[in-house]
N, C-alpha and C. Protein backbone atom coordinates (compact mmCIF):
# COMPACT_ATOMS: atom_id res chain seq x y z
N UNK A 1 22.22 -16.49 24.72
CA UNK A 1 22.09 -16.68 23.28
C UNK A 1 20.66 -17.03 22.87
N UNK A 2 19.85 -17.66 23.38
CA UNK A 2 18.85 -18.21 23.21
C UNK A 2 17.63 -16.77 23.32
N UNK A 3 17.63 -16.05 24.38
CA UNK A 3 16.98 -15.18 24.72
C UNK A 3 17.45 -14.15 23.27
N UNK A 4 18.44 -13.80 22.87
CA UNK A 4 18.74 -12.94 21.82
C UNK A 4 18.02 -13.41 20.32
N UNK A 5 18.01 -14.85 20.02
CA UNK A 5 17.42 -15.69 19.10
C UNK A 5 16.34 -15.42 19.17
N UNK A 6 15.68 -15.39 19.95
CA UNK A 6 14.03 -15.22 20.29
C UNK A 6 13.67 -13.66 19.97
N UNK A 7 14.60 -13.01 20.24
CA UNK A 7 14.33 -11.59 20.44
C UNK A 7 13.96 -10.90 18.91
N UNK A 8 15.03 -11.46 18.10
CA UNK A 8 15.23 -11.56 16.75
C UNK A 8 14.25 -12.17 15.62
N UNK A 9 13.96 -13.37 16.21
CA UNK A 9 12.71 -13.82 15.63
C UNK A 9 11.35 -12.82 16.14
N UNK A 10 11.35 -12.79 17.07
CA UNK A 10 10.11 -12.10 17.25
C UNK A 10 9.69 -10.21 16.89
N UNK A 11 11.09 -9.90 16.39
CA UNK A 11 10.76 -8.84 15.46
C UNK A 11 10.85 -8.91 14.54
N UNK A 12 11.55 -10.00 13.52
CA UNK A 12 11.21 -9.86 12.18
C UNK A 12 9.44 -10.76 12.04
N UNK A 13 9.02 -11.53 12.88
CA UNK A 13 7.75 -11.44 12.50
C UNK A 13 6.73 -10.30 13.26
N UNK A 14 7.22 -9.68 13.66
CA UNK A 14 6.00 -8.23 14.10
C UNK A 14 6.13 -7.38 13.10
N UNK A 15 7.28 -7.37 12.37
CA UNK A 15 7.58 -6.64 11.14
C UNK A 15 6.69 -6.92 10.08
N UNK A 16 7.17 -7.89 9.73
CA UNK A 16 6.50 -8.57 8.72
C UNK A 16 5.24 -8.38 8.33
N UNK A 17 4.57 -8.97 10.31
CA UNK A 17 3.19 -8.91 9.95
C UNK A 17 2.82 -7.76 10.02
N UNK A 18 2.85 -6.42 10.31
CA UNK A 18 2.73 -4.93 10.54
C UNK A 18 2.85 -4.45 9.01
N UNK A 19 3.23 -5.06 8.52
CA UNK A 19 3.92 -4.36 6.46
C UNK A 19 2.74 -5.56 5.90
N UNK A 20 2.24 -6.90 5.90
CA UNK A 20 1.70 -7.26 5.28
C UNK A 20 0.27 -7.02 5.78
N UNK A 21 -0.26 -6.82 6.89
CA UNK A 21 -1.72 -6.16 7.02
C UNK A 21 -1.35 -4.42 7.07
N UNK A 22 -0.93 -3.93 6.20
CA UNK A 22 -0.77 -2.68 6.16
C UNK A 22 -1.64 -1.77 5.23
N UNK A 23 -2.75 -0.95 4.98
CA UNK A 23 -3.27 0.29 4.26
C UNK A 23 -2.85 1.10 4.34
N UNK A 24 -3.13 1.63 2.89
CA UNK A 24 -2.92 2.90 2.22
C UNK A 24 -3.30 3.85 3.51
N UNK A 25 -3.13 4.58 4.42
CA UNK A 25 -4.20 5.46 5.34
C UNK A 25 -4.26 7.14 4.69
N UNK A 26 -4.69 7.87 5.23
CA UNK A 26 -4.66 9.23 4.66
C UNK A 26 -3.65 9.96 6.09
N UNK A 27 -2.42 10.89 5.57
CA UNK A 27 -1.88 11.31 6.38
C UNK A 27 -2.26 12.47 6.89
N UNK A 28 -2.62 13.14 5.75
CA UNK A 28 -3.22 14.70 6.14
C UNK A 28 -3.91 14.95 4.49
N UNK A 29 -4.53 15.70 5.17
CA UNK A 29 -4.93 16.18 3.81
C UNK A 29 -5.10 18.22 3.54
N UNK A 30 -5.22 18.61 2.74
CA UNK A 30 -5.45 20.43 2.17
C UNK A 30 -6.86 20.61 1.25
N UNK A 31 -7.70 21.26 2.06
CA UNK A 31 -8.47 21.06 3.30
C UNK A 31 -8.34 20.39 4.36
N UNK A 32 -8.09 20.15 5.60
CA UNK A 32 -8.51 19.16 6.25
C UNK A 32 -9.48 18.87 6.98
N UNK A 33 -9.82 17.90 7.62
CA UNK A 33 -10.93 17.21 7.75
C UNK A 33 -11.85 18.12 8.85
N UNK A 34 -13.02 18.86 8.67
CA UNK A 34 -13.96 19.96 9.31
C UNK A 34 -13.44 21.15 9.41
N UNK A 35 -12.70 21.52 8.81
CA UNK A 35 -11.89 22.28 8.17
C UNK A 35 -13.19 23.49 8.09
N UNK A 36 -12.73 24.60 8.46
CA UNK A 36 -13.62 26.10 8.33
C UNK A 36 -12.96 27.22 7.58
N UNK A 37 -13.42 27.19 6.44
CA UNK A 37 -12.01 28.13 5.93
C UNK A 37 -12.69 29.56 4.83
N UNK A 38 -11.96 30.08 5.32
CA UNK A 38 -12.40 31.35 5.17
C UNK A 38 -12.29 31.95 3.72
N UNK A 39 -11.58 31.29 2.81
CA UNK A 39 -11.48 31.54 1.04
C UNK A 39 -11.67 29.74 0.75
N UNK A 40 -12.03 29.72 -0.48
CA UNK A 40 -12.28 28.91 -1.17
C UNK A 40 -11.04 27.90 -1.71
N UNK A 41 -10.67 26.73 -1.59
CA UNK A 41 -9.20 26.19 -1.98
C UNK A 41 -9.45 26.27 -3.68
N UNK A 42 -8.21 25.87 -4.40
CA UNK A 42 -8.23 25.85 -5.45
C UNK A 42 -8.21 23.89 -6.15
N UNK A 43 -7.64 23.74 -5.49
CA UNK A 43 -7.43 22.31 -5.39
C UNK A 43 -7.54 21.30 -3.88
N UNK A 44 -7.77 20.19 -4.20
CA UNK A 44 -8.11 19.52 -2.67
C UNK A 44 -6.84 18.36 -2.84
N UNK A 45 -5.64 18.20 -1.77
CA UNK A 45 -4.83 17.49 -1.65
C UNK A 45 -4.72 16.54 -0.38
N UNK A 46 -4.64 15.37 -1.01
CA UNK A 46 -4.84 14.41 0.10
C UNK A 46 -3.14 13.98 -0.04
N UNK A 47 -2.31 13.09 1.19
CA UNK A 47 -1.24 12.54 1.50
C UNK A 47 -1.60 11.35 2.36
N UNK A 48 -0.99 10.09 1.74
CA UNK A 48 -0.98 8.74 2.27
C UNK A 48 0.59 8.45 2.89
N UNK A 49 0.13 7.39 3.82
CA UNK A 49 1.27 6.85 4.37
C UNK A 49 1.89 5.73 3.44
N UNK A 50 1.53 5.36 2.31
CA UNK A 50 2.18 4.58 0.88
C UNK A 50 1.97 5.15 -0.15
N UNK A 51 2.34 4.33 -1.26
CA UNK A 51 2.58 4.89 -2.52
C UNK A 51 0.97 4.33 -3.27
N UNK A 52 0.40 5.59 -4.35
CA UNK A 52 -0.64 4.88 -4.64
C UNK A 52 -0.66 4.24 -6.19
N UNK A 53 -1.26 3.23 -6.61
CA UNK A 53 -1.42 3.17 -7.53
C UNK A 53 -1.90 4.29 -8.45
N UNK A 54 -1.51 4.57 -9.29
CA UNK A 54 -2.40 5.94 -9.92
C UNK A 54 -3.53 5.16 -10.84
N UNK A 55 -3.64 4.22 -11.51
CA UNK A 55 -4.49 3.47 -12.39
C UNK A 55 -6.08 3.28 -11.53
N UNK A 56 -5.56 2.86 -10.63
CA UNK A 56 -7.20 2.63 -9.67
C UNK A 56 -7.12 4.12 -8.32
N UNK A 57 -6.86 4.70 -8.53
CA UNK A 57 -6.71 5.87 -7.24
C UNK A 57 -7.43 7.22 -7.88
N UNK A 58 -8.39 7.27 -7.20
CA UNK A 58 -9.05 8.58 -7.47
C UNK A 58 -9.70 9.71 -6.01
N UNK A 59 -10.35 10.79 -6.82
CA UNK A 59 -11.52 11.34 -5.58
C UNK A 59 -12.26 12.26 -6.03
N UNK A 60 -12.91 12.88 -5.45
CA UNK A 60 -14.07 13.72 -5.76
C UNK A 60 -14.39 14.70 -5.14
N UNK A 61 -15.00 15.51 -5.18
CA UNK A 61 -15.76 16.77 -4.05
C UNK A 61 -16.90 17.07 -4.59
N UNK A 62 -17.45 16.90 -3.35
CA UNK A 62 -19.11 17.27 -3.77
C UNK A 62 -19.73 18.40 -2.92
N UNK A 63 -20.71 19.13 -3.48
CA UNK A 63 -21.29 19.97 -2.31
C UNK A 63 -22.53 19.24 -1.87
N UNK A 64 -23.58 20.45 -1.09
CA UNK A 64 -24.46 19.82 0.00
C UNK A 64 -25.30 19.36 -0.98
N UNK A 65 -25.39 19.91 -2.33
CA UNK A 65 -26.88 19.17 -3.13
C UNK A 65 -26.32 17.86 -3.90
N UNK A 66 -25.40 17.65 -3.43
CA UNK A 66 -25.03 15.87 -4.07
C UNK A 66 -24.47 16.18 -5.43
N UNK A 67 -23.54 17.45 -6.16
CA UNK A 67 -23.62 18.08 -7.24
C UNK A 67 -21.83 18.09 -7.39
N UNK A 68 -21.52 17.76 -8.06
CA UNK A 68 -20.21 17.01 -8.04
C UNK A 68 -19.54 18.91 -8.74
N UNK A 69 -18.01 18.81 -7.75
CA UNK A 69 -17.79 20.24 -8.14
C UNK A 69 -16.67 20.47 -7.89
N UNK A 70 -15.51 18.99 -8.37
CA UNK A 70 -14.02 19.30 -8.71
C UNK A 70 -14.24 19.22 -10.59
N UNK A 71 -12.98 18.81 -11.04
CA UNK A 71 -12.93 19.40 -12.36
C UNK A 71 -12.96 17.78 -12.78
N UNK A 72 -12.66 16.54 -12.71
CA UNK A 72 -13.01 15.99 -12.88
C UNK A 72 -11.17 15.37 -13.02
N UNK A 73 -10.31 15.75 -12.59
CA UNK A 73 -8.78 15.96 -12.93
C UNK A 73 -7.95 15.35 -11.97
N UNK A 74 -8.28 14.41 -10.83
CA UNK A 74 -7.76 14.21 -10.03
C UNK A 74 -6.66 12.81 -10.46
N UNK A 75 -5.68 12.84 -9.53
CA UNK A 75 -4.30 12.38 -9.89
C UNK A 75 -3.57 12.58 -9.11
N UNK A 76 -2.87 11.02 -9.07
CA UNK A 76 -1.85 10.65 -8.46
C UNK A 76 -0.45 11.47 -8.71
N UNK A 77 0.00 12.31 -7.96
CA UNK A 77 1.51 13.09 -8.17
C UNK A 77 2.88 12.52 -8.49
N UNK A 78 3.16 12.73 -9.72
CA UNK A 78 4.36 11.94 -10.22
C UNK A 78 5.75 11.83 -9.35
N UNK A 79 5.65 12.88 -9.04
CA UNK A 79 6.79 13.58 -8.22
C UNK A 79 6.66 13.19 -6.73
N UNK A 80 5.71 13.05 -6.37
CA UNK A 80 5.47 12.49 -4.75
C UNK A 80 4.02 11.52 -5.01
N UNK A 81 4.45 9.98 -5.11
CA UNK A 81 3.66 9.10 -5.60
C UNK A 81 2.60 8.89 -4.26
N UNK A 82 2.79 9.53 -3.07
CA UNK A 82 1.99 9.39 -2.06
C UNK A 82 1.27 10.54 -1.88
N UNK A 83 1.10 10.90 -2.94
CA UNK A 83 -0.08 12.65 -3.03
C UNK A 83 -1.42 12.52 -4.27
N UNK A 84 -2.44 12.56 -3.54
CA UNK A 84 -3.71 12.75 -4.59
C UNK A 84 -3.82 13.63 -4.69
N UNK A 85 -4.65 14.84 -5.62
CA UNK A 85 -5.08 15.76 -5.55
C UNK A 85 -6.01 15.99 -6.70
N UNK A 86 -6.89 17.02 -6.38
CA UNK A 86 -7.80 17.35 -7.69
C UNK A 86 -8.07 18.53 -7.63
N UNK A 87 -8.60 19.31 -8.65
CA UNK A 87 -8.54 21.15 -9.09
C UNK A 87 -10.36 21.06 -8.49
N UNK A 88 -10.73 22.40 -8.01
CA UNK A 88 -11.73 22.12 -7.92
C UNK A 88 -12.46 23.86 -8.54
N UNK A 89 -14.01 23.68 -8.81
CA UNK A 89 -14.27 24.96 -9.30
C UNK A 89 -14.38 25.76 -8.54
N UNK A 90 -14.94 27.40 -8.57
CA UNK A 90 -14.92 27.95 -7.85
C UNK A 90 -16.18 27.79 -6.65
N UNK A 91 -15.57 27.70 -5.31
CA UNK A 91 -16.59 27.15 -4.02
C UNK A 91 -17.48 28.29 -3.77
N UNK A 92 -18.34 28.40 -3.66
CA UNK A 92 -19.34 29.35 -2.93
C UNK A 92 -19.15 28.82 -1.89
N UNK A 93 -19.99 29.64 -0.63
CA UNK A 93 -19.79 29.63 1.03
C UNK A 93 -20.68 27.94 1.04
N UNK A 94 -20.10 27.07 1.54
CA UNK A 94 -21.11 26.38 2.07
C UNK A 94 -20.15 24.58 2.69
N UNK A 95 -21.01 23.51 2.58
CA UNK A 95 -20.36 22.52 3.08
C UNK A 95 -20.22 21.91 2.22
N UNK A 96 -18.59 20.64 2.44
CA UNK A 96 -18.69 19.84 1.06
C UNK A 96 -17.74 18.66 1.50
N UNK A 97 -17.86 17.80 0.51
CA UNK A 97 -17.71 16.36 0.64
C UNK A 97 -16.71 15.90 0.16
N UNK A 98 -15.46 15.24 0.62
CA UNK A 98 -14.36 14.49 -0.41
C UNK A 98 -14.33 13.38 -0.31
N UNK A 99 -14.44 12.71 -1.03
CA UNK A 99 -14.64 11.65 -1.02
C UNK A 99 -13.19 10.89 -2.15
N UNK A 100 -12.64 9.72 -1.52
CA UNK A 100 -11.92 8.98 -1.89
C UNK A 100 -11.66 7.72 -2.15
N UNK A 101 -11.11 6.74 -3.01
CA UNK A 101 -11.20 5.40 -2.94
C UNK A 101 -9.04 5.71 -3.94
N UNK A 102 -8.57 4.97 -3.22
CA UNK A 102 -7.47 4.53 -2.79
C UNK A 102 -6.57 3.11 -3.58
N UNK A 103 -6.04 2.68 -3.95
CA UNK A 103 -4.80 1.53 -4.51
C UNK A 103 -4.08 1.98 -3.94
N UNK A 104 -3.17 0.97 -2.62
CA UNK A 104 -1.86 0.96 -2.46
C UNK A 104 -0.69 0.35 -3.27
N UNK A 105 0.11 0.36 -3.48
CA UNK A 105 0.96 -0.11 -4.03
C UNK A 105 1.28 -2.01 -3.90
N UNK A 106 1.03 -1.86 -2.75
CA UNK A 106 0.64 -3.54 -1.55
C UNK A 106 -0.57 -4.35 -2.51
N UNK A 107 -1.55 -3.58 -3.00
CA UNK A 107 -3.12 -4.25 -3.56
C UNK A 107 -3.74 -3.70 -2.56
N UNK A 108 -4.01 -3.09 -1.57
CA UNK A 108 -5.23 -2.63 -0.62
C UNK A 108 -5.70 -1.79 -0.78
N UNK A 109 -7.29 -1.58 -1.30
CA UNK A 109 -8.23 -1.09 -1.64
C UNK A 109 -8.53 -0.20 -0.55
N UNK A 110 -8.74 1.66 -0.47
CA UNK A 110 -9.00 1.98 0.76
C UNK A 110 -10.43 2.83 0.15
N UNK A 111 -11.10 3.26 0.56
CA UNK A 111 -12.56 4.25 0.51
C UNK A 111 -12.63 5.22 1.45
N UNK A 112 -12.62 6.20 1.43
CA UNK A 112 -13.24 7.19 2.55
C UNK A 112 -13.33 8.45 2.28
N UNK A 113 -14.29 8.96 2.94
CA UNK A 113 -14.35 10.54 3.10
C UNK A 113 -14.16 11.28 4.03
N UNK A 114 -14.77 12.44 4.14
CA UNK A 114 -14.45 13.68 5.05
C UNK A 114 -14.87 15.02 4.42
N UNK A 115 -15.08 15.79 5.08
CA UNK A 115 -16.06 16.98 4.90
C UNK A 115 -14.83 18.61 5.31
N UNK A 116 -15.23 19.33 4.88
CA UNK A 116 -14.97 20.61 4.84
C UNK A 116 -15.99 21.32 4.80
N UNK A 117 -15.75 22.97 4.93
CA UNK A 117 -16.91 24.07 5.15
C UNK A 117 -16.17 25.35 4.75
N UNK A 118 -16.75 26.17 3.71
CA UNK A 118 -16.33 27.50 3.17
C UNK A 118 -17.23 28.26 3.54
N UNK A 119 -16.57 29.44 4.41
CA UNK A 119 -17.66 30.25 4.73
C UNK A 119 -17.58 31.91 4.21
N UNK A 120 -16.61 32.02 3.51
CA UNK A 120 -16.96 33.13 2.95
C UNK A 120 -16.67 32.92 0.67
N UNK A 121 -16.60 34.07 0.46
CA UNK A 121 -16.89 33.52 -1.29
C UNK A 121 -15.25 33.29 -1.55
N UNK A 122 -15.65 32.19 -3.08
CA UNK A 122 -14.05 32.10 -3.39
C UNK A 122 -13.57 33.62 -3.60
């Protein structure tokens, strides 16, 4: 009995603590990350392992001259609250930047990027 007590306690606090130090992370994303792609996307979709705030949750795409070149439209998916995405213009061949900053539903603030590469025209 004692050994079962213990057993019990010691997963509801691995639980616990595993859900309360927990981030937003990125699951996959469309592009993905060094991504070589042969047409131009139309939109760039990121997927988290939580739900995001949509109020503080955004992102961006940039190309190589630091020249910002989604539509400016990005948003949290009503329908699947763990999907960002943004429209982007049309890509010429070259390299580019997504960049993200994140609200989990929890309060955890996430930031990050990742790169892609178009090598032929949209």
């Amino acid at each position: 009995m004692p050994r079962l007590l213990i057993g019990v306690v010691l997963a509801v606090v691995l639980t616990w603590t595993s859900q309360a130090w927990s981030h937003a992370y990125l699951v996959r994303s469309r592009p993905g990350a060094r991504a070589s792609l042969a047409r131009a996307p139309e939109r760039v979709e990121l997927w988290f392992n939580e739900r995001l705030e949509p109020a503080y949750s955004g992102m961006s795409v940039w190309n190589a001259a630091a020249q910002r070149v989604d539509t400016g439209d990005a948003r949290v998916e009503s329908a699947e609250p763990t999907q960002l995405s943004v429209r982007v213009n049309a890509l010429p061949a070259g390299a580019y930047t997504v960049r993200y900053r994140v609200l989990s539903v929890d309060g955890h603030l996430v930031e990050s990027e990742f790169a892609f590469r178009v090598r032929g025209a949209p």
